[in-house]
Protein backbone atom coordinates (compact mmCIF):
# COMPACT_ATOMS: atom_id res chain seq x y z
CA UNK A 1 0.00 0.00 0.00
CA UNK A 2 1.19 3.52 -0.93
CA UNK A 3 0.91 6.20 2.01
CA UNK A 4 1.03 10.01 1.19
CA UNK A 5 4.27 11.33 1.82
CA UNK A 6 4.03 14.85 3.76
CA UNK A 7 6.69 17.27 4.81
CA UNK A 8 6.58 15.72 8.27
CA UNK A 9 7.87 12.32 7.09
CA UNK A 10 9.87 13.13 4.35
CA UNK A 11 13.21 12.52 4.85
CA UNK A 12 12.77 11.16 7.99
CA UNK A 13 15.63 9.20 9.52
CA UNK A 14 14.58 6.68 11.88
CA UNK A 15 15.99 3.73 14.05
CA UNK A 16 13.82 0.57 14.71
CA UNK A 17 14.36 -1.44 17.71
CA UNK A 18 12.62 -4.79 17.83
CA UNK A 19 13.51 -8.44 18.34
CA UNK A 20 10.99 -10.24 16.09
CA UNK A 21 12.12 -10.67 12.32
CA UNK A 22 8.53 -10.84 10.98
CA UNK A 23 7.47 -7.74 12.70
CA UNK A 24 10.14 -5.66 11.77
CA UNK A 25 10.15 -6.57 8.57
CA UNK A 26 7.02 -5.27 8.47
CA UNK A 27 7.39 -1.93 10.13
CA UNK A 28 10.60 -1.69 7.43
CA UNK A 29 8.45 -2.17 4.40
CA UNK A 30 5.44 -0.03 5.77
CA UNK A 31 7.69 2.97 6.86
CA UNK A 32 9.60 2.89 3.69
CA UNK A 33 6.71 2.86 2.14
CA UNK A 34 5.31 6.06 3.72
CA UNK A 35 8.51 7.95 3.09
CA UNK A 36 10.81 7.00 6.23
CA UNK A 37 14.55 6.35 5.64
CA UNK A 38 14.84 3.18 7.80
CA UNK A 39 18.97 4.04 8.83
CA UNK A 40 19.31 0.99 11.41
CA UNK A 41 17.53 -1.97 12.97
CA UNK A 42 18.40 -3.50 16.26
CA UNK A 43 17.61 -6.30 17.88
CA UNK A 44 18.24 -5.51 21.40
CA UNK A 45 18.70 -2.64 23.78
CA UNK A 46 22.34 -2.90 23.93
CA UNK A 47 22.33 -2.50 19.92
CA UNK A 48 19.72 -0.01 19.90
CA UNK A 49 21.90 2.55 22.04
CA UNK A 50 24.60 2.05 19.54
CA UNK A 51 22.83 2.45 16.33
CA UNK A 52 21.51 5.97 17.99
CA UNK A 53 24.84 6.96 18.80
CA UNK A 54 26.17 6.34 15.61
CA UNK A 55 22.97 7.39 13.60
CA UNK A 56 21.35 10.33 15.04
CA UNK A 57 18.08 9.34 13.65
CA UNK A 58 14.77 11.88 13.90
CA UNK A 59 12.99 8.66 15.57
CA UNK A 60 13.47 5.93 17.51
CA UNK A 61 11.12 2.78 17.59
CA UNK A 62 11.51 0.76 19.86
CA UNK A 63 9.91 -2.20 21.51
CA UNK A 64 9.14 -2.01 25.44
CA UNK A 65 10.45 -5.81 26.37
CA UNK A 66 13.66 -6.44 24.55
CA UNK A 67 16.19 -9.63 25.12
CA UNK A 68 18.07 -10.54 27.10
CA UNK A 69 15.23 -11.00 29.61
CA UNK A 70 12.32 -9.66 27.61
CA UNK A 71 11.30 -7.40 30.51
CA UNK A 72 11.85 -3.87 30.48
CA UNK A 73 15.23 -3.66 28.18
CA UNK A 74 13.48 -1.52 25.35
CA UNK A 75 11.73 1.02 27.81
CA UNK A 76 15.02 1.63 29.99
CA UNK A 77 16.90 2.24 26.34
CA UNK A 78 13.87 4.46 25.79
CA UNK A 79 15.03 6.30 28.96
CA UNK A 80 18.47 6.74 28.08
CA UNK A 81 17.76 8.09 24.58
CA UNK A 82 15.07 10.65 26.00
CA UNK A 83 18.07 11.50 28.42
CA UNK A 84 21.10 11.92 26.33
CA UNK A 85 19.59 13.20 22.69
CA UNK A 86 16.77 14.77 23.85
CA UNK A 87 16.40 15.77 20.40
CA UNK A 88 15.55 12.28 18.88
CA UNK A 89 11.89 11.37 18.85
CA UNK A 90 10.61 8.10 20.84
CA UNK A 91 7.88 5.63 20.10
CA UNK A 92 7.63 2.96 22.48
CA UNK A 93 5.50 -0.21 21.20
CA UNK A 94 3.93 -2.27 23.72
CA UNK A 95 1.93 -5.92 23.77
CA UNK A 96 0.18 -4.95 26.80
CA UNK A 97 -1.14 -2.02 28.31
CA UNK A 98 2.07 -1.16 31.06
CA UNK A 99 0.92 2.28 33.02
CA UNK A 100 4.05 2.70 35.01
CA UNK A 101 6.24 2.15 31.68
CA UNK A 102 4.20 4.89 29.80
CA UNK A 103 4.33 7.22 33.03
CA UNK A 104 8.51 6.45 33.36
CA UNK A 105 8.63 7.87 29.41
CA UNK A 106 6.33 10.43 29.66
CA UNK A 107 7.70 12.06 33.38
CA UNK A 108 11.15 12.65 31.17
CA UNK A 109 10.72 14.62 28.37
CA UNK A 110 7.08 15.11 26.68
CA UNK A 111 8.03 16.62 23.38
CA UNK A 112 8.05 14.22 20.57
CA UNK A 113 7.28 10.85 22.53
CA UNK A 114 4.96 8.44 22.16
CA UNK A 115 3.54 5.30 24.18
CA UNK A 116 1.17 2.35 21.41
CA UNK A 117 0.39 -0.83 21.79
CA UNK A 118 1.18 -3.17 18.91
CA UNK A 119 -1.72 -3.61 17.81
CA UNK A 120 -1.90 -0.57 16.27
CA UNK A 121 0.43 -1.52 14.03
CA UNK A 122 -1.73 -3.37 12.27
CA UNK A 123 -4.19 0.02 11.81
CA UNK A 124 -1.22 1.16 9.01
CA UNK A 125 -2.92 4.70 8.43
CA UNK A 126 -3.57 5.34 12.33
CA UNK A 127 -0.23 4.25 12.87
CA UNK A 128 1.84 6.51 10.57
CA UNK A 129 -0.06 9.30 11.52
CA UNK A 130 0.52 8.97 15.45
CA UNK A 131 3.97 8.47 14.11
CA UNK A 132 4.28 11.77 11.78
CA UNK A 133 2.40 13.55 15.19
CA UNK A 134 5.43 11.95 17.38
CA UNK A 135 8.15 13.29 14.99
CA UNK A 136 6.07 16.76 14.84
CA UNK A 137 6.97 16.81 18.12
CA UNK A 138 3.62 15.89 19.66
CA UNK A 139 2.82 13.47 22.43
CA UNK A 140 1.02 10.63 21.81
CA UNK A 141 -0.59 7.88 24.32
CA UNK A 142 -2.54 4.85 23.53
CA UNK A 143 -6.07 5.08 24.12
CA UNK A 144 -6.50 2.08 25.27
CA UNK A 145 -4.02 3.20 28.22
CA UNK A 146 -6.14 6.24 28.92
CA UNK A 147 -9.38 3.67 28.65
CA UNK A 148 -7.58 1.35 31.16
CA UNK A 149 -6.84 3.91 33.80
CA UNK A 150 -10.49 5.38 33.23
CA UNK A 151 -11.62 2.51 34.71
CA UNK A 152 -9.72 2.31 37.76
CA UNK A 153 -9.42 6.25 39.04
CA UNK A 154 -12.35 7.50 40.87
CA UNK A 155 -10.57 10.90 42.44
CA UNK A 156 -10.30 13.37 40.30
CA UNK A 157 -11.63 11.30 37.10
CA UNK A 158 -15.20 10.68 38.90
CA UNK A 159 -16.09 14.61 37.97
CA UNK A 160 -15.34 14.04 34.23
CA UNK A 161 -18.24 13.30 32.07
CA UNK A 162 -18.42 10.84 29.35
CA UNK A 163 -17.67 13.31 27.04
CA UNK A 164 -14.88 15.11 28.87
CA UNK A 165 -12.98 11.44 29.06
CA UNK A 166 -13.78 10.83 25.45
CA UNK A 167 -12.27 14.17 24.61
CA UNK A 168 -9.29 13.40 26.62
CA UNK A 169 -8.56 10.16 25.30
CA UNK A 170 -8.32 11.82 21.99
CA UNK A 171 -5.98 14.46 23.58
CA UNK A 172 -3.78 11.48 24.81
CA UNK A 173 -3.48 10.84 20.95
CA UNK A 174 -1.86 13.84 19.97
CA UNK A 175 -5.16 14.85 17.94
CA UNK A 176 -5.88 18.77 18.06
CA UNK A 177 -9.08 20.47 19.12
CA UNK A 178 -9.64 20.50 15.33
CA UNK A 179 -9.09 17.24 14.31
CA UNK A 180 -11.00 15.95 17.43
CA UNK A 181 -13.94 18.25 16.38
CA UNK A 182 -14.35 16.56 13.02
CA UNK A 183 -14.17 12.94 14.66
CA UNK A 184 -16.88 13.90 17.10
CA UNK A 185 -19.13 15.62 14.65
CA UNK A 186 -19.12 18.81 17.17
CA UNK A 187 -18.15 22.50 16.81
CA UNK A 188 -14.28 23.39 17.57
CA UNK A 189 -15.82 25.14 20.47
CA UNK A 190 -18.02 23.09 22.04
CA UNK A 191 -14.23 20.60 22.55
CA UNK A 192 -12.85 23.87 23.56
CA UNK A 193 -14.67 23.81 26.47
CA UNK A 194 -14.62 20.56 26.99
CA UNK A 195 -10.54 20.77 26.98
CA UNK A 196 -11.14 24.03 29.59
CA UNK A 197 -13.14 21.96 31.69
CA UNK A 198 -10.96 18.95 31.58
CA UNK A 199 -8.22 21.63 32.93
CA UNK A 200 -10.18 22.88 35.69
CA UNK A 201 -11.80 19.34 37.62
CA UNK A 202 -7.52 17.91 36.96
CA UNK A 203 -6.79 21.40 39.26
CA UNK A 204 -3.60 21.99 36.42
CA UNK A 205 -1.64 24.99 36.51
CA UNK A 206 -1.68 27.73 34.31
CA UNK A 207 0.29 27.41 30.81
CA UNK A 208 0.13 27.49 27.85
CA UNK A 209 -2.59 25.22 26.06
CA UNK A 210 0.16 22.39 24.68
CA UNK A 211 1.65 21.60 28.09
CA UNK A 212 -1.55 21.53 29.79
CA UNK A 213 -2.52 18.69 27.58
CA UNK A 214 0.42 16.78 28.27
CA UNK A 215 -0.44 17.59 32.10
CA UNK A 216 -3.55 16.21 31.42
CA UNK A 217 -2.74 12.98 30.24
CA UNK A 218 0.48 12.66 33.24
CA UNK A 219 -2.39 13.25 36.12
CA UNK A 220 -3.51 10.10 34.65
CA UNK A 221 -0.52 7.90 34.10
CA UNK A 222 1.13 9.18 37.43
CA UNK A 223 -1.96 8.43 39.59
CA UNK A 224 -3.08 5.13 38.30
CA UNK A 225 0.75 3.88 38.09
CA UNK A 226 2.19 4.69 41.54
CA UNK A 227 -1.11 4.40 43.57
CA UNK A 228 -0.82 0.90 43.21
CA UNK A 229 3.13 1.07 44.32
C-alpha cells in the first residue's frame, strides 16, 4: 500500500528497535513505504543505544520488552535516549497495556514521545499518523491506556463526564481540538470547552494550552501507576 508522503515524514531518519524478524520486517516495508529512511535496525537494547549513537536518527522505535530478559530492556533504552539526545523522537511499542512504563517515558521529556500498543500496528494509516504527530513533536498515548486507567481512578476522574474522558482520550493521541472536532461531529468550540473543563476538575496549573494537555494525560498515568506502588 502507498501512504502520502508529507513534509513531516519526508526525509525522515529513523531507528527501529525490535527483536521479532517478521514484525520488523514489516514496520521496514510499511515505513519505507510512507517515506521513512529506515537508517538501522536492532535487535536488542544494547544494539539499539549504539545504532543511535552512531545514527542520530529523527525517531526511535523501539519495543518495550527487549532480550536478554524480555522485561523492560526496550523502555530503559527508551530512557536513556530521551536522556542523552533529547532531540531524537521516541515511540515505544507495547503488547500490553504497562501504566508505570508509559508514566517512566512520559515524566522525562514530553516533546516528541509516544507510548502504542502493537496492535496498532496493524491500523497502518492510524499508525503513521501517530507516528508523523510523534516526529512533529507531539505526544502521543494509547487510548487504550487512557481507557484502562479510566476505569480504575475515581478521584479526580469521577467529575469528568463521558464526554470530557472521550475528549481526553483523543488528547492522549496527539489529535488537536480540530481534528477531534471533526471525529466527534461537534463545533471546535463546544471541545474547547470541553478541553477548559478537563483543565479545571484535573486542578492543572496555568500554561500554555500544549503543556496543559500533556499535564492532562500525566495526572492520569502518574496516579493510576504509583497508587498501586
Amino acid at each position: 500500500m502507498n501512504h502520502k508522503v508529507d513534509t513531516v515524514t519526508a526525509g525522515r531518519r529513523v531507528v527501529i528497535a525490535e527483536d521479532s524478524v517478521l514484525l520488523l520486517a514489516g514496520l521496514t516495508k510499511l515505513l519505507e513505504s510512507a517515506g521513512f529512511e529506515v537508517a538501522a535496525t536492532a535487535a536488542d537494547a544494547t544494539a539499539l543505544l549504539a545504532a543511535v549513537e552512531r545514527e542520530q536518527p529523527d525517531v526511535v522505535i523501539a519495543d518495550v520488552r527487549m532480550p536478554p530478559t524480555h522485561t523492560d530492556e526496550g523502555i530503559k533504552a527508551a530512557l536513556v535516549i530521551r536522556s542523552q539526545w533529547p532531540e531524537v523522537a521516541v515511540l515505544v511499542l507495547s503488547q500490553y497495556v504497562e501504566e508505570r512504563y508509559a508514566a517512566d517515558l512520559l515524566s522525562t521529556n514530553t516533546t516528541g514521545v509516544g507510548y502504542l500498543l502493537k496492535d496498532r500496528v496493524a491500523d497502518i494509516e492510524e499508525f503513521i499518523a501517530a507516528l508523523r504527530r510523534v516526529c512533529s513533536g507531539a505526544t502521543v498515548v494509547d487510548p487504550q491506556v487512557i481507557s484502562q486507567l479510566l476505569r480504575r481512578r475515581r478521584d479526580p476522574l469521577a467529575a469528568l463526564s463521558a464526554r470530557e474522558q472521550e475528549v481526553l482520550a483523543f488528547i492522549a493521541s496527539g489529535h488537536s481540538n480540530a481534528a477531534i472536532a471533526r471525529t466527534l461531529v461537534v463545533s471546535e468550540a463546544a471541545v474547547g470547552k470541553h478541553v477548559g473543563n478537563i483543565f479545571a476538575k484535573l486542578r492543572l496549573p496555568q500554561a500554555d494550552d500544549t503543556n496543559r494537555r500533556v499535564l492532562a494525560v500525566l495526572a492520569y498515568l502518574r496516579g493510576a501507576a504509583y497508587s498501586r506502588g
